[in-house]
Structure formats: structure tokens, C-alpha cells
N, C-alpha and C. Protein backbone atom coordinates (compact mmCIF):
# COMPACT_ATOMS: atom_id res chain seq x y z
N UNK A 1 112.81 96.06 90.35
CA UNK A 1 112.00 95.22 89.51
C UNK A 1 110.54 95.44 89.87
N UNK A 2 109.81 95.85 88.77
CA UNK A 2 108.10 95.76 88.57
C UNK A 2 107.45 94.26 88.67
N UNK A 3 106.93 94.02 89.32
CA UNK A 3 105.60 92.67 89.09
C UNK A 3 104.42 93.58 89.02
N UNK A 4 103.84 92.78 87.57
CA UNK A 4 102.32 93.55 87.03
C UNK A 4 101.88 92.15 87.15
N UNK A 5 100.40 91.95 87.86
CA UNK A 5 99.75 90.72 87.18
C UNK A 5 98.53 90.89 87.28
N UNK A 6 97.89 90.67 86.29
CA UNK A 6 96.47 90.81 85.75
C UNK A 6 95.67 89.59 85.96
N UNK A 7 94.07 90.20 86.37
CA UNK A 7 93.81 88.55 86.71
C UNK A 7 91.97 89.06 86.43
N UNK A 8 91.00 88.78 85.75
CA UNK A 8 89.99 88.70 85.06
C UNK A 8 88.71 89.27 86.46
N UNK A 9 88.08 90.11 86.45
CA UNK A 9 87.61 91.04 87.39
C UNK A 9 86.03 90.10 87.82
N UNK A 10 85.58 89.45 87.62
CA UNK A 10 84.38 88.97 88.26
C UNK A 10 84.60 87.83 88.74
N UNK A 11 85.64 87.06 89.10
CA UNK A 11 85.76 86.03 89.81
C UNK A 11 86.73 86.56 91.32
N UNK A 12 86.34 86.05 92.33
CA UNK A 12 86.53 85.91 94.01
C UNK A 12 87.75 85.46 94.25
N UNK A 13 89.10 86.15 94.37
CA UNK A 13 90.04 85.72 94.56
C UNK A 13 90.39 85.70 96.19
N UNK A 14 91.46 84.63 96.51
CA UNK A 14 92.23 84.57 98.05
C UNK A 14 93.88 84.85 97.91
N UNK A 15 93.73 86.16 97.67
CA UNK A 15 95.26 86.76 97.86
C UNK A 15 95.36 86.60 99.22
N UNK A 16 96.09 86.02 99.58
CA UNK A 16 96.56 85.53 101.02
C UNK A 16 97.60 86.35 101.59
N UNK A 17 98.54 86.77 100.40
CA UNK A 17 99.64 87.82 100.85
C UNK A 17 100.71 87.92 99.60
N UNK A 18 100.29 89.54 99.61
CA UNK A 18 100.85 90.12 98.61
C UNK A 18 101.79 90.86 98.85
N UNK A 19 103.29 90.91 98.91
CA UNK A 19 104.11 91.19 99.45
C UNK A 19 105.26 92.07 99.22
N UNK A 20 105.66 93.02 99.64
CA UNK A 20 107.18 93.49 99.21
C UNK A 20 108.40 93.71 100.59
N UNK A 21 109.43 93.57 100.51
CA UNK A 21 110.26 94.05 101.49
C UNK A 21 110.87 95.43 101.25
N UNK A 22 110.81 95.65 100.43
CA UNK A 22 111.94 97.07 99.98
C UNK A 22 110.91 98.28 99.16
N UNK A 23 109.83 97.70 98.42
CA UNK A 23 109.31 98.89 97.54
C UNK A 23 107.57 99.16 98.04
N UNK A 24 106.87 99.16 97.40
CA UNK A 24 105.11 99.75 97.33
C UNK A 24 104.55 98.45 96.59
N UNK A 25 103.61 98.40 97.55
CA UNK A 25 102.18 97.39 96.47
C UNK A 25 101.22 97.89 96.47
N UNK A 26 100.72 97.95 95.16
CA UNK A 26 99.19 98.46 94.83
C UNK A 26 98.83 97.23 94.28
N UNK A 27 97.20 97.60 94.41
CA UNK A 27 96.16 96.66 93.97
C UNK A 27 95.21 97.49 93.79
N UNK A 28 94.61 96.99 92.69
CA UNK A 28 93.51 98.01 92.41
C UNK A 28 92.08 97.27 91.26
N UNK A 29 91.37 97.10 91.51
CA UNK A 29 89.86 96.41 90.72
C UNK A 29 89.89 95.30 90.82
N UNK A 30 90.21 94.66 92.20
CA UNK A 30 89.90 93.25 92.13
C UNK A 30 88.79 92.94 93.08
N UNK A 31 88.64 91.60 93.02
CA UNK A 31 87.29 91.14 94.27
C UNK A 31 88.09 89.86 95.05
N UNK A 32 87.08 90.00 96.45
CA UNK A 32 88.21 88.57 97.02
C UNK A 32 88.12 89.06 98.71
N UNK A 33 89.49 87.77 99.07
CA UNK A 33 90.33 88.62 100.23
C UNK A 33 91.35 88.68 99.94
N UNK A 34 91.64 89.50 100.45
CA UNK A 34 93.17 90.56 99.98
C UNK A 34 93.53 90.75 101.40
N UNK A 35 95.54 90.42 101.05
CA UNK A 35 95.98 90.82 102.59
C UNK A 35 97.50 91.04 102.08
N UNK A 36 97.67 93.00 101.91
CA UNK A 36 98.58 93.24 101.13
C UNK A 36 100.01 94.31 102.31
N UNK A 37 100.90 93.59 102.25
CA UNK A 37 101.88 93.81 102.88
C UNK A 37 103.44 94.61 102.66
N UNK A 38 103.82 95.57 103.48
CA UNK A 38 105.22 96.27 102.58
C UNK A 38 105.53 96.34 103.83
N UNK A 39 107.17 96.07 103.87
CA UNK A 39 108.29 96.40 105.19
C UNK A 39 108.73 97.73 104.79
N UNK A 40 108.73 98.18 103.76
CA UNK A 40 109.59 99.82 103.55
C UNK A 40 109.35 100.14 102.45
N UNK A 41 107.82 101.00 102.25
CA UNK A 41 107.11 100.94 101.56
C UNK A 41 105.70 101.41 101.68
N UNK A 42 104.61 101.90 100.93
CA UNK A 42 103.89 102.12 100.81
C UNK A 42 102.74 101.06 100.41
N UNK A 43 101.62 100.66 101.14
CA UNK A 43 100.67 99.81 100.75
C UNK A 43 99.31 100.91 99.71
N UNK A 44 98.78 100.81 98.45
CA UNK A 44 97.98 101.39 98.16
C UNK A 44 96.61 100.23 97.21
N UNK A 45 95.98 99.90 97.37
CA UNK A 45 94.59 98.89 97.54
C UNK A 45 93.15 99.90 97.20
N UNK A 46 92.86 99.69 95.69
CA UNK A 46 91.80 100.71 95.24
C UNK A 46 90.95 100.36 94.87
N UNK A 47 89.59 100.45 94.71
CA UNK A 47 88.88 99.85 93.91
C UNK A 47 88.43 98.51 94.48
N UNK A 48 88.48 97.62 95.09
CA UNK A 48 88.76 96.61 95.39
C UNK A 48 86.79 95.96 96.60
N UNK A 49 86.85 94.81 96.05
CA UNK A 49 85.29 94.79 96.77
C UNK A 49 85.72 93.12 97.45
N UNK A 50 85.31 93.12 98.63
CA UNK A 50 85.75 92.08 99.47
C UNK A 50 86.22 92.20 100.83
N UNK A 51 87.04 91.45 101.47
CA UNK A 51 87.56 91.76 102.96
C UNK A 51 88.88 92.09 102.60
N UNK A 52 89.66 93.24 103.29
CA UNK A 52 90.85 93.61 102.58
C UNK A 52 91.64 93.89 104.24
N UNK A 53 92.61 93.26 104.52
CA UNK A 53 93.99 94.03 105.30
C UNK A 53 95.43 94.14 104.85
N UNK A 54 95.57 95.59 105.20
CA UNK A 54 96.92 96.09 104.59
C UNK A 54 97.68 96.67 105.99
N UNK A 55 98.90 96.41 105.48
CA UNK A 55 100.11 96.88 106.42
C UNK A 55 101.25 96.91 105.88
N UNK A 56 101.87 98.24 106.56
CA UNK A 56 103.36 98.84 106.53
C UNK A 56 104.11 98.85 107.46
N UNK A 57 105.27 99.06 107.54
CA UNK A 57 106.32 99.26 108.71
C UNK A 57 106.33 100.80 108.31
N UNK A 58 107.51 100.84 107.50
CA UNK A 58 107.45 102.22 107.23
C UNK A 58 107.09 102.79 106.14
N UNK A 59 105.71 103.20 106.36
CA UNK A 59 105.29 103.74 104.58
C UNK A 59 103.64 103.95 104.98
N UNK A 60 103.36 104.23 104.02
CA UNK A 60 101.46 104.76 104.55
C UNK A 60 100.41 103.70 103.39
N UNK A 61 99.53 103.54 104.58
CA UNK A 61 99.09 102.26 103.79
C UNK A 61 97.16 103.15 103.31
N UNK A 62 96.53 102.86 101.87
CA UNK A 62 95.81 103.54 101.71
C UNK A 62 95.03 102.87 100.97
N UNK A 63 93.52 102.52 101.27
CA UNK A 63 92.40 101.34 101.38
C UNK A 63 91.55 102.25 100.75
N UNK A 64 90.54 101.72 99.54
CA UNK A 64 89.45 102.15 98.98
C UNK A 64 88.50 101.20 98.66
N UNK A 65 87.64 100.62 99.51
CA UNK A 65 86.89 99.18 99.41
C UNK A 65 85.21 99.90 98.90
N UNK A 66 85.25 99.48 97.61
CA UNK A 66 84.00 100.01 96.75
C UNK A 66 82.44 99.05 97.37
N UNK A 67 82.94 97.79 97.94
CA UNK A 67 82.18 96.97 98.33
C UNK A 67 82.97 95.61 99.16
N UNK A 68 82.19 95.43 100.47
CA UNK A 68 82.59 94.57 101.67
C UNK A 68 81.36 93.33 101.40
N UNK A 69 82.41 92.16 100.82
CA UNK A 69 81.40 90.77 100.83
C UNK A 69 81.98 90.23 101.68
N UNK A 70 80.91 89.22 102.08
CA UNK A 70 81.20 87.82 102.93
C UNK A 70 81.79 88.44 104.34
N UNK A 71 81.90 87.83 104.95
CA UNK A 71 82.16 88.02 106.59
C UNK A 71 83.98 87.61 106.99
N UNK A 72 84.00 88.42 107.66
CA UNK A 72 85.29 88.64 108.00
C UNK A 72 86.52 89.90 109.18
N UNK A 73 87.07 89.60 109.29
CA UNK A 73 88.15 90.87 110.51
C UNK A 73 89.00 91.36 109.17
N UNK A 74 89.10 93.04 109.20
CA UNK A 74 90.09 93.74 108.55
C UNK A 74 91.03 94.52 109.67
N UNK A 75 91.83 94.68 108.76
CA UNK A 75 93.17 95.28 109.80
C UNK A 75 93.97 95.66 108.81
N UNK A 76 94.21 97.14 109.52
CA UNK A 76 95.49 98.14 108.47
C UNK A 76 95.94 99.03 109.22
N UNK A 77 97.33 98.97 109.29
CA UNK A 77 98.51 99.00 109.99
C UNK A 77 99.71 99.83 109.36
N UNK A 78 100.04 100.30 110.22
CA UNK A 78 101.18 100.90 109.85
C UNK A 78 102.36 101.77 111.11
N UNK A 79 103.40 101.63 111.69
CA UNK A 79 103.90 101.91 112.41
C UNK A 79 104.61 103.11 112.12
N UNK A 80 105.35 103.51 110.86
CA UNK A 80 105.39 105.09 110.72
C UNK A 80 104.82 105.24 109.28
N UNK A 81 103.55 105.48 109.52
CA UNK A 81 103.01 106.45 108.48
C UNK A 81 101.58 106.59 108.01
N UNK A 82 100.78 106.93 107.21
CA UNK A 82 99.66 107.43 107.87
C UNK A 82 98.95 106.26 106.99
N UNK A 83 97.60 105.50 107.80
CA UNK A 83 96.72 105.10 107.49
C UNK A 83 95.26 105.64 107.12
N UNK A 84 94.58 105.40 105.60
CA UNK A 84 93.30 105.88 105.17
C UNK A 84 92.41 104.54 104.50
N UNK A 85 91.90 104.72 105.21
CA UNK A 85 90.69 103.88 104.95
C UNK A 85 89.45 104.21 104.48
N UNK A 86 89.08 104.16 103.04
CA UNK A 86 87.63 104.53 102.51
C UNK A 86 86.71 103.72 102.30
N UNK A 87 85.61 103.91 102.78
CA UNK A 87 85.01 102.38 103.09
C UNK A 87 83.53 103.02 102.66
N UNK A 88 82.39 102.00 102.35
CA UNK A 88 81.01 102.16 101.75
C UNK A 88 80.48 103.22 103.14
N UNK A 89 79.33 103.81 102.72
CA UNK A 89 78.63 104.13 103.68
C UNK A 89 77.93 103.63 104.72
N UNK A 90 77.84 102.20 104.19
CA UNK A 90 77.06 101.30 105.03
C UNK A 90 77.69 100.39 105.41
N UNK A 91 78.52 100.90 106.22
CA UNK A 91 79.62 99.91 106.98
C UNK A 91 79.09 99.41 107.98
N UNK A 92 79.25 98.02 107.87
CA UNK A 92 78.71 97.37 108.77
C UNK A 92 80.29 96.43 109.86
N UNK A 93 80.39 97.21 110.79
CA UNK A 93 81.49 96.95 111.46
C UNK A 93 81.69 97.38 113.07
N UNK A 94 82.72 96.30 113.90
CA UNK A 94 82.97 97.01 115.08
C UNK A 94 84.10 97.97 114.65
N UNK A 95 84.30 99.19 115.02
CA UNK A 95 85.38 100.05 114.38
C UNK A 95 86.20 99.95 115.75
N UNK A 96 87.69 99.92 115.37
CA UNK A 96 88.78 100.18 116.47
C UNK A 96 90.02 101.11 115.78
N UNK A 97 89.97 102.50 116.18
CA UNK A 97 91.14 103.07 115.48
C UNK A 97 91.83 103.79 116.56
N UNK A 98 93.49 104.03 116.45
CA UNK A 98 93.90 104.29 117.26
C UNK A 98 95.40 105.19 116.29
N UNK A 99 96.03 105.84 117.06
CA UNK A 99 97.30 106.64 117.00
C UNK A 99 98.13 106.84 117.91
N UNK A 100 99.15 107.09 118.21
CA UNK A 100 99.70 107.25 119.67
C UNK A 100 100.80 108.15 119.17
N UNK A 101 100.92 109.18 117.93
CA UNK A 101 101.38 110.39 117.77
C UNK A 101 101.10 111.40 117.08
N UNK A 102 99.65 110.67 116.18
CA UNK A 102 98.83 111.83 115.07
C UNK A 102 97.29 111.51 115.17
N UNK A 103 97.02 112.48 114.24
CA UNK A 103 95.60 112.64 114.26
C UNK A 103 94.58 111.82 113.94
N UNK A 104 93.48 111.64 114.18
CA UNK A 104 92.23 111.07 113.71
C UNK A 104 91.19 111.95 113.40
N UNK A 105 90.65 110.96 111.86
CA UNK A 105 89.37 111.27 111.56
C UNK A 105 88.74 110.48 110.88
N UNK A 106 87.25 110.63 111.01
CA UNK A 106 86.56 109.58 110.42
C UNK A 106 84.99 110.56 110.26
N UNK A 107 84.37 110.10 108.94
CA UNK A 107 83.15 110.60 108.89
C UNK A 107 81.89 109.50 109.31
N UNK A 108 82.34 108.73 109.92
CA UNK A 108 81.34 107.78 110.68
C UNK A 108 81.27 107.99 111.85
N UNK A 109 80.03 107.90 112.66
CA UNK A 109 79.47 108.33 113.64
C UNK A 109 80.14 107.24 114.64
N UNK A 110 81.75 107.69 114.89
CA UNK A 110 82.54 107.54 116.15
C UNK A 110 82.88 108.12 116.74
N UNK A 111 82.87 108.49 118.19
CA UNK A 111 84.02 109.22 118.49
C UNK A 111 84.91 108.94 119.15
N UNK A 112 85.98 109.97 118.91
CA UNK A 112 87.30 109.91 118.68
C UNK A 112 87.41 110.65 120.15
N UNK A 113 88.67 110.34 121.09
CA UNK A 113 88.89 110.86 122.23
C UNK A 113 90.52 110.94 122.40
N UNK A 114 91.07 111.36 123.56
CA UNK A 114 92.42 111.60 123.67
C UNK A 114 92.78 110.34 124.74
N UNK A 115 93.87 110.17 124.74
CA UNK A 115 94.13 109.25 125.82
C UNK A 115 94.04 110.50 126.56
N UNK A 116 93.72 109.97 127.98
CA UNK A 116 93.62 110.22 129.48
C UNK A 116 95.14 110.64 129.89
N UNK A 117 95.71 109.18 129.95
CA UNK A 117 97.23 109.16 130.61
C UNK A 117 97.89 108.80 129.68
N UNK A 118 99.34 109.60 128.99
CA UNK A 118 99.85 109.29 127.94
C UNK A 118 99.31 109.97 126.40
N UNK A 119 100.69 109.94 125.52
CA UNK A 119 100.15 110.27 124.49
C UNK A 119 98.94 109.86 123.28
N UNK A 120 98.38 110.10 122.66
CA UNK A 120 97.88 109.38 121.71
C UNK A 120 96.10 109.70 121.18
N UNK A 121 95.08 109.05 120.26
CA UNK A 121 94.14 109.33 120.55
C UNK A 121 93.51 107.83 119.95
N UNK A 122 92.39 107.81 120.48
CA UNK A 122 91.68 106.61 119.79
C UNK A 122 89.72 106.57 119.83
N UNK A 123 89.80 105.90 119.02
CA UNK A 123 87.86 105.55 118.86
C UNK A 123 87.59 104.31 118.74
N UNK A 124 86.59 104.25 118.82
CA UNK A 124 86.12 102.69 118.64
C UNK A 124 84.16 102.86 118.87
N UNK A 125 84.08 102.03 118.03
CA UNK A 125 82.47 102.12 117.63
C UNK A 125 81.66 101.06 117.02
N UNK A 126 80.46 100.99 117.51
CA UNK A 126 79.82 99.78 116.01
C UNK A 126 79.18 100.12 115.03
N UNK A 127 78.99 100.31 113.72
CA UNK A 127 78.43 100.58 112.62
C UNK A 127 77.18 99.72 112.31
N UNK A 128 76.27 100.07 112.19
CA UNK A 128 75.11 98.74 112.07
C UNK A 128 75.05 97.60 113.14
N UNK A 129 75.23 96.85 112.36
CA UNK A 129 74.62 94.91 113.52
C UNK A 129 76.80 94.46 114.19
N UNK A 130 77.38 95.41 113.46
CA UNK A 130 79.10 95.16 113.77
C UNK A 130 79.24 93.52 113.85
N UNK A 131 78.77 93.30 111.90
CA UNK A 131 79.23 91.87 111.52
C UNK A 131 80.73 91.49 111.27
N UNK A 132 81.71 92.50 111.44
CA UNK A 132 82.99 92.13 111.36
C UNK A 132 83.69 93.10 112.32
N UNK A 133 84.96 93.03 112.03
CA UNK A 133 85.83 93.67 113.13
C UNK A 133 86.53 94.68 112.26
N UNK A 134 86.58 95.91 112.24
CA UNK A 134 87.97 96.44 111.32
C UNK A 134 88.86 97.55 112.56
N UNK A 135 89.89 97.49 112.66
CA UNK A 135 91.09 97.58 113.08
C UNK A 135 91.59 98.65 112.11
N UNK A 136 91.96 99.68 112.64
CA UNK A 136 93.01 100.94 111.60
C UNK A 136 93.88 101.53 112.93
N UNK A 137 95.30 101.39 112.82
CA UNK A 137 96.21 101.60 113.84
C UNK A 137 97.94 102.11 112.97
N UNK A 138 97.97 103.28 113.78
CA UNK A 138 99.28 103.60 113.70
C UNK A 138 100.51 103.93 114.56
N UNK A 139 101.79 104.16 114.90
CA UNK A 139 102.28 104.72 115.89
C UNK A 139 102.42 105.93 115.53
N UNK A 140 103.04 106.27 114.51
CA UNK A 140 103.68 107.63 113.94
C UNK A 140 103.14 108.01 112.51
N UNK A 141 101.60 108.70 113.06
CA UNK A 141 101.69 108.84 111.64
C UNK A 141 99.49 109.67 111.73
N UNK A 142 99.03 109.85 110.72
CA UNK A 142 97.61 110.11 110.84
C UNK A 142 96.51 108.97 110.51
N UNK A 143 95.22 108.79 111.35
CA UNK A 143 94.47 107.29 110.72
C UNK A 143 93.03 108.40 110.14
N UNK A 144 92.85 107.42 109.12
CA UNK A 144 91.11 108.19 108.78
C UNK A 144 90.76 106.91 108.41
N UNK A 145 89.01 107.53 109.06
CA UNK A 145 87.96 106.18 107.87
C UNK A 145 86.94 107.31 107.37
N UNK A 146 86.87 107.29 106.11
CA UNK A 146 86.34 108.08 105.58
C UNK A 146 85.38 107.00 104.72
N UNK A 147 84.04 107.76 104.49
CA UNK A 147 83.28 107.64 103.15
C UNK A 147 83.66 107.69 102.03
């Protein structure tokens, strides 16, 4: 079963949690906070201007935030499968990204290192004044924050 729901593009919504257990959620041209969730499944979130966190168990979760209002912590997750995050240029954020079996990349001025002891790699950085927190983490799988 499909759920479509349409909802009028210049008003500030609080999707609190948008949910599936078994299939994929997309979202795409809305404004707000958004906090969109799949157990076996794919998370995909496009277009979208506001504070946004997405997460998967198993499935790849994939963020395109055209514009970041109001203040807030993001977080996108996924335990097998790959996390992408496209975010304004002028991200204003503490960045924390991590992997502990695939790759990283990001075109923001972080860098990215290997663990020491153990598998894995991770970065972490501040973007501007780092008025919020964003979080991108996987176990099994690739993370990007891209432009």
C-alpha cells in the first residue's frame, strides 16, 4: 500500500515522524521539521527547507535540504546502508560523521581521518558560528555531505 499526502508548500510544518516498517519514505518540497524514518527500507527527503533527520536500519537514507531555518540538532542514520547528505553551502553546523565499514566524503572543509585502533573512519568539524549539531553515521555502508 501507497500513502500520498499533499500538503500546501509555504506554510512550516512539524512532521514529528514519518514512518514505515517494511517499505521507503520520500518527502520531497516541503518546509518545517521533518523526522523521517524506515526499518527496511530506504529514507529519500528532497527539496525540503527546515531542520530534517532521517534514519534506516536497513536501507540508505538520502537528504537534499535546499534551505536550514530556525535552530536545531539533525541526525541521519543508517546501520546498513549508505548515507548522503546535501546541504546549502553555507552550512552553519558542528559536523559529526562517522562509518565503521565504508567510505567518507564531504566537500566541506572537514577532515576526514581513519580510526587509529580498529576499523572505520570519521570527521567532525564546525562550519561557521556551529549553530546546530548535524550527525551523519553509518555501520555498513558509505556517508557524504556534499554541496
Amino acid at each position: 500500500v501507497n500513502f500520498e499526502v499533499k500538503v500546501p508548500q509555504n506554510i512550516n510544518y512539524n512532521f514529528d515522524r514519518i514512518s514505515s516498517i517494511s517499505g521507503n519514505v520520500s518527502i520531497a518540497g516541503i518546509k518545517g521539521r521533518i523526522r523521517a524514518e524506515s526499518i527496511s527500507g530506504g529514507v529519500d527527503v528532497k527539496g525540503v527547507s527546515g531542520i530534517v533527520s532521517a534514519s534506516s536500519v536497513s536501507g540508505s537514507v538520502n537528504v537534499e535540504i535546499s534551505r536550514i531555518e530556525e535552530s536545531g540538532d539533525m541526525k541521519f542514520t543508517s546501520v546498513s546502508g549508505n548515507v548522503t547528505v546535501k546541504a546549502p553551502a553555507n552550512l552553519d553546523a558542528d559536523v559529526e560523521m562517522s562509518s565503521v565499514s565504508g567510505s567518507l566524503k564531504t566537500d566541506f572543509p572537514i577532515e576526514v581521518q581513519e580510526r587509529r585502533y580498529g576499523p572505520g573512519r570519521s570527521a567532525h568539524g564546525r562550519l561557521g558560528s556551529g549553530a546546530r549539531s548535524m550527525r551523519i553515521t553509518t555501520v555498513s555502508g558509505r556517508v557524504a555531505l556534499i554541496r
